[in-house]
C-alpha atoms as a PDB file:
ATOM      1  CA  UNK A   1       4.365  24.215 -30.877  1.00  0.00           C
ATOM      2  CA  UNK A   2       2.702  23.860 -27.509  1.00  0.00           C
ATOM      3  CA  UNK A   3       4.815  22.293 -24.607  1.00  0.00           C
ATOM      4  CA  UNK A   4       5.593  23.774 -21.402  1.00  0.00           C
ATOM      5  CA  UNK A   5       9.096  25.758 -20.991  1.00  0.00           C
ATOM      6  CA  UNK A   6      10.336  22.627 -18.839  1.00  0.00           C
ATOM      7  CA  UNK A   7       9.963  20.052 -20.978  1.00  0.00           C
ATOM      8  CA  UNK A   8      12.344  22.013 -23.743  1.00  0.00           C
ATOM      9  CA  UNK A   9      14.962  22.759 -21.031  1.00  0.00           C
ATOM     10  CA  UNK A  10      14.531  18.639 -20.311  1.00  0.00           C
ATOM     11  CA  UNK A  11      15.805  18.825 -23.743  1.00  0.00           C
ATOM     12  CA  UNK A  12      18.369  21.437 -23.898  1.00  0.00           C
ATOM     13  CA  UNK A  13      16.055  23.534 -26.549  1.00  0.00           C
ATOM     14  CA  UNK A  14      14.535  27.373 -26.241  1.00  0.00           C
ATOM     15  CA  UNK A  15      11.112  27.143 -26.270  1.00  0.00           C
ATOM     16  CA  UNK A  16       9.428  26.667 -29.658  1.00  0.00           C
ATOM     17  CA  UNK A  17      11.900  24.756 -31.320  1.00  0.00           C
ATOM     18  CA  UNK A  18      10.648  22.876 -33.953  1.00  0.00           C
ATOM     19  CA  UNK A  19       9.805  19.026 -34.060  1.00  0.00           C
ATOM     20  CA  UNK A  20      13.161  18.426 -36.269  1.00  0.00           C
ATOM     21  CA  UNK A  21      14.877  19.932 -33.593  1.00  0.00           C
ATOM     22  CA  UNK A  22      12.954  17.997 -30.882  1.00  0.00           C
ATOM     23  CA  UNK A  23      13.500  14.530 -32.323  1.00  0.00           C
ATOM     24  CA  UNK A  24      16.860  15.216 -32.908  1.00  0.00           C
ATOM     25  CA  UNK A  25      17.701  16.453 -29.258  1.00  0.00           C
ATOM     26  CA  UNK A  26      15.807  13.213 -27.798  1.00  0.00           C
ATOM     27  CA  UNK A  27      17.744  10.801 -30.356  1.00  0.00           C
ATOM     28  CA  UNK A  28      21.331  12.273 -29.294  1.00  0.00           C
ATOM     29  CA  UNK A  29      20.162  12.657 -25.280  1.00  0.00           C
ATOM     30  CA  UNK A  30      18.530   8.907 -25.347  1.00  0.00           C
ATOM     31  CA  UNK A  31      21.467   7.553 -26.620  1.00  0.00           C
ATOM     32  CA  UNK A  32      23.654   9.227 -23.779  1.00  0.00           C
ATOM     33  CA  UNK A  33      21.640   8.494 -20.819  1.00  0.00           C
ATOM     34  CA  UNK A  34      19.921   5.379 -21.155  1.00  0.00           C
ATOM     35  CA  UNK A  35      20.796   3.220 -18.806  1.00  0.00           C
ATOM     36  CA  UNK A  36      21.891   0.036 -20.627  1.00  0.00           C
ATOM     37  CA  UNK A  37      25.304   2.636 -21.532  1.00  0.00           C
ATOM     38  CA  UNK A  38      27.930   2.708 -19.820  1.00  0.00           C
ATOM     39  CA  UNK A  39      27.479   6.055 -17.445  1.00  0.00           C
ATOM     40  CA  UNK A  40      23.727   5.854 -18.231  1.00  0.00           C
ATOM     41  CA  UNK A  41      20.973   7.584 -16.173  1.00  0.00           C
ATOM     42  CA  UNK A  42      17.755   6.077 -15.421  1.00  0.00           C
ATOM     43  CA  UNK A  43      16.375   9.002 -13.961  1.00  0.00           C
ATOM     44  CA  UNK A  44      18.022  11.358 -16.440  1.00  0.00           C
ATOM     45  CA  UNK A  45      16.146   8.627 -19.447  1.00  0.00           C
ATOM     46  CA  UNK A  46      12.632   8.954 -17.710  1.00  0.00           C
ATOM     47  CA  UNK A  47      12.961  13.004 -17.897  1.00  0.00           C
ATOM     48  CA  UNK A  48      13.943  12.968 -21.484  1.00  0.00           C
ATOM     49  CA  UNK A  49      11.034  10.516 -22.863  1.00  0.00           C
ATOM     50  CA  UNK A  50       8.139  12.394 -20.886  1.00  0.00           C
ATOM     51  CA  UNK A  51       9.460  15.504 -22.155  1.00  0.00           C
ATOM     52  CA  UNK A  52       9.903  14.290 -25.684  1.00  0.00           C
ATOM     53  CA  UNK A  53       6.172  12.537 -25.568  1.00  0.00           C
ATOM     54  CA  UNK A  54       4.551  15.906 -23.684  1.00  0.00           C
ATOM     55  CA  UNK A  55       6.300  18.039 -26.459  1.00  0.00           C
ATOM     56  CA  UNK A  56       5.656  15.667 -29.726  1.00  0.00           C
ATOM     57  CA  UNK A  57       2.367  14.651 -28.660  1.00  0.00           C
ATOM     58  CA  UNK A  58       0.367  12.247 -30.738  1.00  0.00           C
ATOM     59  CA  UNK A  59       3.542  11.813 -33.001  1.00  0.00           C
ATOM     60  CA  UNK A  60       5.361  10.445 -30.217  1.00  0.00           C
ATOM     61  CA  UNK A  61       2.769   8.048 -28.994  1.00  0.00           C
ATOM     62  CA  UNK A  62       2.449   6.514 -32.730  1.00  0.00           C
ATOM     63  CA  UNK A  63       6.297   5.852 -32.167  1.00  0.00           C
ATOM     64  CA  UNK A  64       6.111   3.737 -29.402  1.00  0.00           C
ATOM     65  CA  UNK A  65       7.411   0.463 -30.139  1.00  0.00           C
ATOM     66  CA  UNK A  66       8.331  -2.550 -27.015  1.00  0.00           C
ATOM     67  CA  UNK A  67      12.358  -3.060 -26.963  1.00  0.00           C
ATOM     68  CA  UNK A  68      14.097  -5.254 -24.920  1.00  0.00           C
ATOM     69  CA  UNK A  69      16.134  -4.077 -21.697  1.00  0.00           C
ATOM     70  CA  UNK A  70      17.165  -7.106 -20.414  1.00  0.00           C
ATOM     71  CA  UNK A  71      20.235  -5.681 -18.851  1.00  0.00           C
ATOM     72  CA  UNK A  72      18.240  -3.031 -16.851  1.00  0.00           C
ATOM     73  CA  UNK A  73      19.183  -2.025 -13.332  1.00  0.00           C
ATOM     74  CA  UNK A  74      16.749  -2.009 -10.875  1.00  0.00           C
ATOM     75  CA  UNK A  75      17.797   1.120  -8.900  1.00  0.00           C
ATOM     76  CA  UNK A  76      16.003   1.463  -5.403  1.00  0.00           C
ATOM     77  CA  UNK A  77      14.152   4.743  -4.802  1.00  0.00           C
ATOM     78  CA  UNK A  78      15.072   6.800  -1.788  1.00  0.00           C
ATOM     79  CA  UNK A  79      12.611   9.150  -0.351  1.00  0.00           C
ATOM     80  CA  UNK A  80      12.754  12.346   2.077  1.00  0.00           C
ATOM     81  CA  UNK A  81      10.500   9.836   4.468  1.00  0.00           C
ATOM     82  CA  UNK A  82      13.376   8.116   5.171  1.00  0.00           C
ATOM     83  CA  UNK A  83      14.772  10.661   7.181  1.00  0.00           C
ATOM     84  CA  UNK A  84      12.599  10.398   9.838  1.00  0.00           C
ATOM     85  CA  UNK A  85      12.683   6.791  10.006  1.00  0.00           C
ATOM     86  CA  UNK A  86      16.342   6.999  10.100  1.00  0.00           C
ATOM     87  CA  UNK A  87      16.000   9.029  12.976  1.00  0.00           C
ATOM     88  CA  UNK A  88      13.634   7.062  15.257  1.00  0.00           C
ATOM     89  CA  UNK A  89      15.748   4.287  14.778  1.00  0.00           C
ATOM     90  CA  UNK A  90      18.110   6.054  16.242  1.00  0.00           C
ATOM     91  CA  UNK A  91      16.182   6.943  19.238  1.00  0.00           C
ATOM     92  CA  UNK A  92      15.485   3.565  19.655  1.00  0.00           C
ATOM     93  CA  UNK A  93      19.030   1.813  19.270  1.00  0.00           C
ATOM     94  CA  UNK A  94      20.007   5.614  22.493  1.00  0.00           C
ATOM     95  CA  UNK A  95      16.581   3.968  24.376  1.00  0.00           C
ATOM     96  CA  UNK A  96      17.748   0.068  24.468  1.00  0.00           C
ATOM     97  CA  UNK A  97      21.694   0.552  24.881  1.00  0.00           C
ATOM     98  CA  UNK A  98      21.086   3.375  28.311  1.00  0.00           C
ATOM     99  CA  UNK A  99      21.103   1.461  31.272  1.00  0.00           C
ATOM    100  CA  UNK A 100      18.563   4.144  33.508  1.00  0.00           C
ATOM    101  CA  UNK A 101      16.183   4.662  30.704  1.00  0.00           C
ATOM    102  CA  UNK A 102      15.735   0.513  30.465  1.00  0.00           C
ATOM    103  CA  UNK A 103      15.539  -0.022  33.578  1.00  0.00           C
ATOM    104  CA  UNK A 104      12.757   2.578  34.197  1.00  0.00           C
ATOM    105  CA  UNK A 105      10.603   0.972  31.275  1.00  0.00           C
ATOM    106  CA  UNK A 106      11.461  -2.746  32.309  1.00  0.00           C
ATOM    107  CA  UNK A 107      13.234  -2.948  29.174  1.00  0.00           C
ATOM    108  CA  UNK A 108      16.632  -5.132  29.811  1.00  0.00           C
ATOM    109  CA  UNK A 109      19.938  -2.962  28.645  1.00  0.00           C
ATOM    110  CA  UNK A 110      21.404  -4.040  25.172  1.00  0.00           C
ATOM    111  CA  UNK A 111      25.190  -4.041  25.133  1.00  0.00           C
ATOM    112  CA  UNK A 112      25.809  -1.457  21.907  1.00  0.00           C
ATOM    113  CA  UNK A 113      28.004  -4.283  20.095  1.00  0.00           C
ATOM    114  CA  UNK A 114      24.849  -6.729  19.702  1.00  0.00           C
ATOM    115  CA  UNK A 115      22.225  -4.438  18.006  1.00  0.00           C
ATOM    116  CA  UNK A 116      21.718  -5.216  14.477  1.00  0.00           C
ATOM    117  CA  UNK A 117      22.687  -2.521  12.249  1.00  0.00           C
ATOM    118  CA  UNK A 118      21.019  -3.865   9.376  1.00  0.00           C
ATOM    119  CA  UNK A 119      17.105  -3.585   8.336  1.00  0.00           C
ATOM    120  CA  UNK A 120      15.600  -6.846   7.617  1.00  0.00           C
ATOM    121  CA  UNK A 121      15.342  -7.354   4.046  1.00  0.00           C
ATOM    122  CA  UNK A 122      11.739  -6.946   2.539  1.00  0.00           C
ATOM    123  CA  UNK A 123      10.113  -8.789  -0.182  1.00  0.00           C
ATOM    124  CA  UNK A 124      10.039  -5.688  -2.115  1.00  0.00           C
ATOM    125  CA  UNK A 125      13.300  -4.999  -2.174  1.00  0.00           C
ATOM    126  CA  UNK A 126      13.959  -8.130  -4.625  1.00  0.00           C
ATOM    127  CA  UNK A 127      15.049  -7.702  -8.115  1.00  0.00           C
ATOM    128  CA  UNK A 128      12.415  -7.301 -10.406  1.00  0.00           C
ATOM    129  CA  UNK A 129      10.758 -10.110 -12.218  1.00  0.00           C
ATOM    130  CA  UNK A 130      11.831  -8.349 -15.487  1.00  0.00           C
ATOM    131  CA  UNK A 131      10.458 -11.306 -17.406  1.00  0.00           C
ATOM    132  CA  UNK A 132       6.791 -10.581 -15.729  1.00  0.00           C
ATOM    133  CA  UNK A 133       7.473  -7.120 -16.342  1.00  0.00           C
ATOM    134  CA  UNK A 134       7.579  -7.618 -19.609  1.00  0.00           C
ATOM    135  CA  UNK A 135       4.446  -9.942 -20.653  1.00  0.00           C
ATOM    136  CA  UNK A 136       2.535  -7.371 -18.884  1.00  0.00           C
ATOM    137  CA  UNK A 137       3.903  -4.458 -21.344  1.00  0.00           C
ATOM    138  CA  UNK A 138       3.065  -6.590 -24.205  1.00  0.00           C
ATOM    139  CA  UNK A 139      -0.170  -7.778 -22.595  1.00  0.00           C
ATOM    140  CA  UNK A 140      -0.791  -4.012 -22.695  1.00  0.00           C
ATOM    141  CA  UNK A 141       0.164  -3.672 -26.031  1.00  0.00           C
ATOM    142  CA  UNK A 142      -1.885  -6.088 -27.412  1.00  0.00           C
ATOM    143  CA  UNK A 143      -4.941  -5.420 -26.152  1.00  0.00           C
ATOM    144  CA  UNK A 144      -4.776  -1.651 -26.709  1.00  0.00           C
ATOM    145  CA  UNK A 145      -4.050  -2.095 -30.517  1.00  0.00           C
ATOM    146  CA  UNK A 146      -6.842  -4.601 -30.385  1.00  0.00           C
ATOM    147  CA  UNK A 147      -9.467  -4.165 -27.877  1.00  0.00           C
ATOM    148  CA  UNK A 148     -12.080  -1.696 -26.006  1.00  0.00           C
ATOM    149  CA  UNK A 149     -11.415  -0.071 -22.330  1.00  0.00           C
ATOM    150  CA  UNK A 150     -13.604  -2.848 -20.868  1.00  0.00           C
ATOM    151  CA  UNK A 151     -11.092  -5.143 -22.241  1.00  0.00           C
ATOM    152  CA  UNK A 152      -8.628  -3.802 -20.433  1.00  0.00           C
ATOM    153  CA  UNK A 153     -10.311  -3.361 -17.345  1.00  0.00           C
ATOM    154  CA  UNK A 154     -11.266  -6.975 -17.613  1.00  0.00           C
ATOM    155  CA  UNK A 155      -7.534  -7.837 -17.813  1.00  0.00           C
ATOM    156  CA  UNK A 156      -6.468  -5.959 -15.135  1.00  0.00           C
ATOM    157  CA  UNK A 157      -9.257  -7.159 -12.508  1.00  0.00           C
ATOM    158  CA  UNK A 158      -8.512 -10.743 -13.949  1.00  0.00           C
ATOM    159  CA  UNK A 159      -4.983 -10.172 -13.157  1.00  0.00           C
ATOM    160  CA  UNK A 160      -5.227  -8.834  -9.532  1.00  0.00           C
ATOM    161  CA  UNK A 161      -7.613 -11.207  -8.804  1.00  0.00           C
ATOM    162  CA  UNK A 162      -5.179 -13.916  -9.305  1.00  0.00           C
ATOM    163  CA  UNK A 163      -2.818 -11.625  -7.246  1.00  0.00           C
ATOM    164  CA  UNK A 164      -5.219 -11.535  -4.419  1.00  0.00           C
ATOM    165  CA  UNK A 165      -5.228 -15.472  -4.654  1.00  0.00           C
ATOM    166  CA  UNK A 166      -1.899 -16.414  -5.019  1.00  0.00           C
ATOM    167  CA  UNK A 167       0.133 -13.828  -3.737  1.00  0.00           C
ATOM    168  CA  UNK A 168       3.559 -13.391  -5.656  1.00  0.00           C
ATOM    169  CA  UNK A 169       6.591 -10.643  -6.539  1.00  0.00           C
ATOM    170  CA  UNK A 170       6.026 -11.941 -10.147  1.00  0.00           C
ATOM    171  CA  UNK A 171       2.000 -11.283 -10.688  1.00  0.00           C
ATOM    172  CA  UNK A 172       2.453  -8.085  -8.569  1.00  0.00           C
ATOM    173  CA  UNK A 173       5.249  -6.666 -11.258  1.00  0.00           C
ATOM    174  CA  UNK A 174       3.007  -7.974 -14.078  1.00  0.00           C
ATOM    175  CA  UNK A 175      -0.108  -6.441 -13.012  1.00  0.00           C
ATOM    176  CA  UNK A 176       1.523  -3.064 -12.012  1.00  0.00           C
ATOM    177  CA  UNK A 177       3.543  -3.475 -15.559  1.00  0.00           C
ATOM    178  CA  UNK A 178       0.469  -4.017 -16.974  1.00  0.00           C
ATOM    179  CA  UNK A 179      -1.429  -1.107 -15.401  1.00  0.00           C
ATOM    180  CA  UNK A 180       1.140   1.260 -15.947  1.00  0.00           C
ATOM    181  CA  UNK A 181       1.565   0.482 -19.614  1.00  0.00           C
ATOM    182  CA  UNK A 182      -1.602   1.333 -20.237  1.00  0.00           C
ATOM    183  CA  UNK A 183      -1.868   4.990 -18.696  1.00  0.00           C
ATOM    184  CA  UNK A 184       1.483   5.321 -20.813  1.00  0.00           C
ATOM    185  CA  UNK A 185       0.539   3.931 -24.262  1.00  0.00           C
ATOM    186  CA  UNK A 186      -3.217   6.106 -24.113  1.00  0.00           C
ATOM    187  CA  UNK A 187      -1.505   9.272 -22.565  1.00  0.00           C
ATOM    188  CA  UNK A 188      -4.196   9.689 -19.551  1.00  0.00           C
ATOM    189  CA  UNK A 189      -4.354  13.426 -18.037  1.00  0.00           C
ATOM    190  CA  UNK A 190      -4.172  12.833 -14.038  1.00  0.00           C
ATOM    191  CA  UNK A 191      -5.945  15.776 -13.461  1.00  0.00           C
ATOM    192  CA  UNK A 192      -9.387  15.128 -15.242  1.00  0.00           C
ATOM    193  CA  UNK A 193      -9.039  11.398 -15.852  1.00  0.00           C
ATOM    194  CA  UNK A 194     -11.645   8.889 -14.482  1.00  0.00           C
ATOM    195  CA  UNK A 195     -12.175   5.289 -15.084  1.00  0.00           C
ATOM    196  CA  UNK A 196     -10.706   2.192 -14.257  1.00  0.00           C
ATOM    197  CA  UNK A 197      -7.282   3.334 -15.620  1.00  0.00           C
ATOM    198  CA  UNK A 198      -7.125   6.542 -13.684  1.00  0.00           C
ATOM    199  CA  UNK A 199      -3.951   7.978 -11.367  1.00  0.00           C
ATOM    200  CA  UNK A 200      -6.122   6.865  -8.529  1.00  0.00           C
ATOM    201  CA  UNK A 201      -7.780   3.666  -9.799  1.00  0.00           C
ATOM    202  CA  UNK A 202      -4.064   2.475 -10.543  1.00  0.00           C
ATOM    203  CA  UNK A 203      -2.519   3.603  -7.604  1.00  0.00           C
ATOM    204  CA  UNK A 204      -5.319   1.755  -5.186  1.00  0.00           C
ATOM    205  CA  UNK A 205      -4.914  -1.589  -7.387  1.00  0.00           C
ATOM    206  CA  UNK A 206      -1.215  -1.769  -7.205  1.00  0.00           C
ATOM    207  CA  UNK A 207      -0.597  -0.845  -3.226  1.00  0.00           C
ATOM    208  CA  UNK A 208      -3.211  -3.324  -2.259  1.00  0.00           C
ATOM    209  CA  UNK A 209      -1.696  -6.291  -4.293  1.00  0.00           C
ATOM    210  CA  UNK A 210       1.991  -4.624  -2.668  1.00  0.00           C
ATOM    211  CA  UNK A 211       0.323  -5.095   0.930  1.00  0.00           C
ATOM    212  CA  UNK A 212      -0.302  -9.207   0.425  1.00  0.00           C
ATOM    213  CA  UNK A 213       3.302  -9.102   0.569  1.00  0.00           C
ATOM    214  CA  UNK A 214       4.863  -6.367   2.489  1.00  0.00           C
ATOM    215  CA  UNK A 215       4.091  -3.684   5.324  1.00  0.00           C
ATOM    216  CA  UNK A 216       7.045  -1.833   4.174  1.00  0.00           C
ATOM    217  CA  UNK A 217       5.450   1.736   2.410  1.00  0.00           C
ATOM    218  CA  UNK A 218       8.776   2.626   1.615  1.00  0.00           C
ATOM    219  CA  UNK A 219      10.090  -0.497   0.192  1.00  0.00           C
ATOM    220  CA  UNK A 220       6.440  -1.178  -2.238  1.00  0.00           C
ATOM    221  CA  UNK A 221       7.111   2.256  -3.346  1.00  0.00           C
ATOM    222  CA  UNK A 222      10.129   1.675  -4.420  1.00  0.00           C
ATOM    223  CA  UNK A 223       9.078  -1.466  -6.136  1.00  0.00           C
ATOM    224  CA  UNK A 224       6.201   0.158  -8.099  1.00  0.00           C
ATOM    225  CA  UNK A 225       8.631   3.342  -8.729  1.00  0.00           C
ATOM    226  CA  UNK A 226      11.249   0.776 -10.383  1.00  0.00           C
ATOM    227  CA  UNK A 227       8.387  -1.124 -12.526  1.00  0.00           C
ATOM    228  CA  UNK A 228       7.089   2.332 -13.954  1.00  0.00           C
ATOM    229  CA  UNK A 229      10.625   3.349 -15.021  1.00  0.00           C
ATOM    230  CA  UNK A 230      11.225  -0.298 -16.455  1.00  0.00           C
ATOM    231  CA  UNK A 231       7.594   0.218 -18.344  1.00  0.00           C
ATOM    232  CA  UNK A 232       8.971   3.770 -19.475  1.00  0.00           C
ATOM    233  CA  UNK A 233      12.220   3.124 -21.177  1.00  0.00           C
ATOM    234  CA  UNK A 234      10.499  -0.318 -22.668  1.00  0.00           C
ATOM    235  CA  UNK A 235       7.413   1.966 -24.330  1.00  0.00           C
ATOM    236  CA  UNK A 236       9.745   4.848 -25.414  1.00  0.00           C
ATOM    237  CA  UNK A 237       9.717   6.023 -28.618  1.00  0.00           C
ATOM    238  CA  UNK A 238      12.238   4.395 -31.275  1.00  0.00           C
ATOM    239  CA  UNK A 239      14.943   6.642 -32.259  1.00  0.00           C
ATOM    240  CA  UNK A 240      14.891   7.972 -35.153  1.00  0.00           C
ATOM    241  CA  UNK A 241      17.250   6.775 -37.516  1.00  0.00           C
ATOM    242  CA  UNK A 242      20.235   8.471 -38.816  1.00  0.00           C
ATOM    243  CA  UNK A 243      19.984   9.217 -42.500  1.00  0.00           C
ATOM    244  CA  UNK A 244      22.543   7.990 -44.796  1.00  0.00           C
ATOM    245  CA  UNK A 245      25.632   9.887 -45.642  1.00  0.00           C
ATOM    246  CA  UNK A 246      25.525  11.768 -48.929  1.00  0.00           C
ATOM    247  CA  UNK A 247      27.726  10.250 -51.573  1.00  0.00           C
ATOM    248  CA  UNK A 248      29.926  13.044 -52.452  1.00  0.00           C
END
């Protein structure tokens, strides 16, 4: 069976198991990590359902059913960027609270005890509209069972052209949900994909709606990170079920 080394270790199989093998290793490791269990991992959950739809192919995607996650935590995303921002600020707090320095830029001293510690919160950093989040999964749905790719282009442009005129956290999760959704439930290859639904295409449509509503990169990639996991777990393929016991 074809599947790179990887996505079997994701799995805790030697390459080539078979696909009894691979359902049953996603069913038991879905059930352990995802995050609506107690001692769940999101990012543990994400590995195991690209590895079990990259190693299942075309029988995973006809799996794919939309389940409720209402108790979902949004979990912010922390990049190595943040490093360096971590560290200018830190410049800047030395700059403003030494008396010379000020003074030789005509900046006033700060006394150290009245510099804000905190980062101003950022629209982005709200909780998910996990109810917007979820028509656009099933908005996504729909027309994919239903429709053409110029459908769903036409739902997508409708929908960030209402996010372009009424900017709000609620369309942009919706239209990102919606985007997102639809590279998952067709299985796009990022490499050689082109279109209205490519890795590019997506990526353009979703940080310009971010941008009506923040200048934070960091904080509208979290946002968009936390929306594709959300879209993830909802479009991940059903367990199997167990089969009944034997009657002895």
């Amino acid at each position: 069976m074809a599947g790179r080394p990887s996505a079997y270790a994701a799995l805790g199989l030697e390459p080539g198991a078979d696909s009894a093998a691979i359902d049953q290793a996603y069913k038991d490791l879905i059930k352990r990590y995802h995050p609506d269990r107690a001692g769940g991992d999101a990012d543990r959950a994400a590995e195991i359902i690209q590895a079990y739809r990259q190693l299942r192919g075309s029988a995973a995607r006809d799996a794919l059913e939309f389940n409720e996650f209402e108790g979902l935590a949004a979990k912010p995303w922390f990049t190595r960027a943040a490093l360096p921002i971590a560290a200018a600020g830190a410049i800047l707090i030395l700059v403003l609270t030494t008396g010379p320095v000020s003074r030789l830029k005509g900046v006033p001293s700060l006394p150290l005890g009245k510099v804000s510690r905190e980062r101003p919160s950022d629209p982005m950093e709200q909780p998910l509209a996990l109810a917007a989040v979820d028509r656009g999964v099933e908005d996504a749905l729909r027309l994919n069972h239903s429709s053409d790719e110029m459908a769903l282009a036409s739902a997508t442009r409708d929908c960030h052209h209402q996010l372009r005129l009424r900017p709000s956290l609620g369309q942009l999760d919706r239209c990102a949900a919606f985007d997102d959704a639809v590279v998952v439930l067709q299985d796009r290859d990022p490499l050689r994909d082109q279109g209205p639904f490519s890795e590019l295409a997506v990526t353009g449509r979703q940080w310009s709606g971010a941008q009506t509503l923040s200048n934070d990169n960091l904080a509208i990639d979290g946002r968009l990170d936390r929306i594709r996991l959300r879209v993830e777990l909802a479009l991940a393929p059903a367990v199997p079920p167990s089969p009944p016991p034997e009657a002895d």
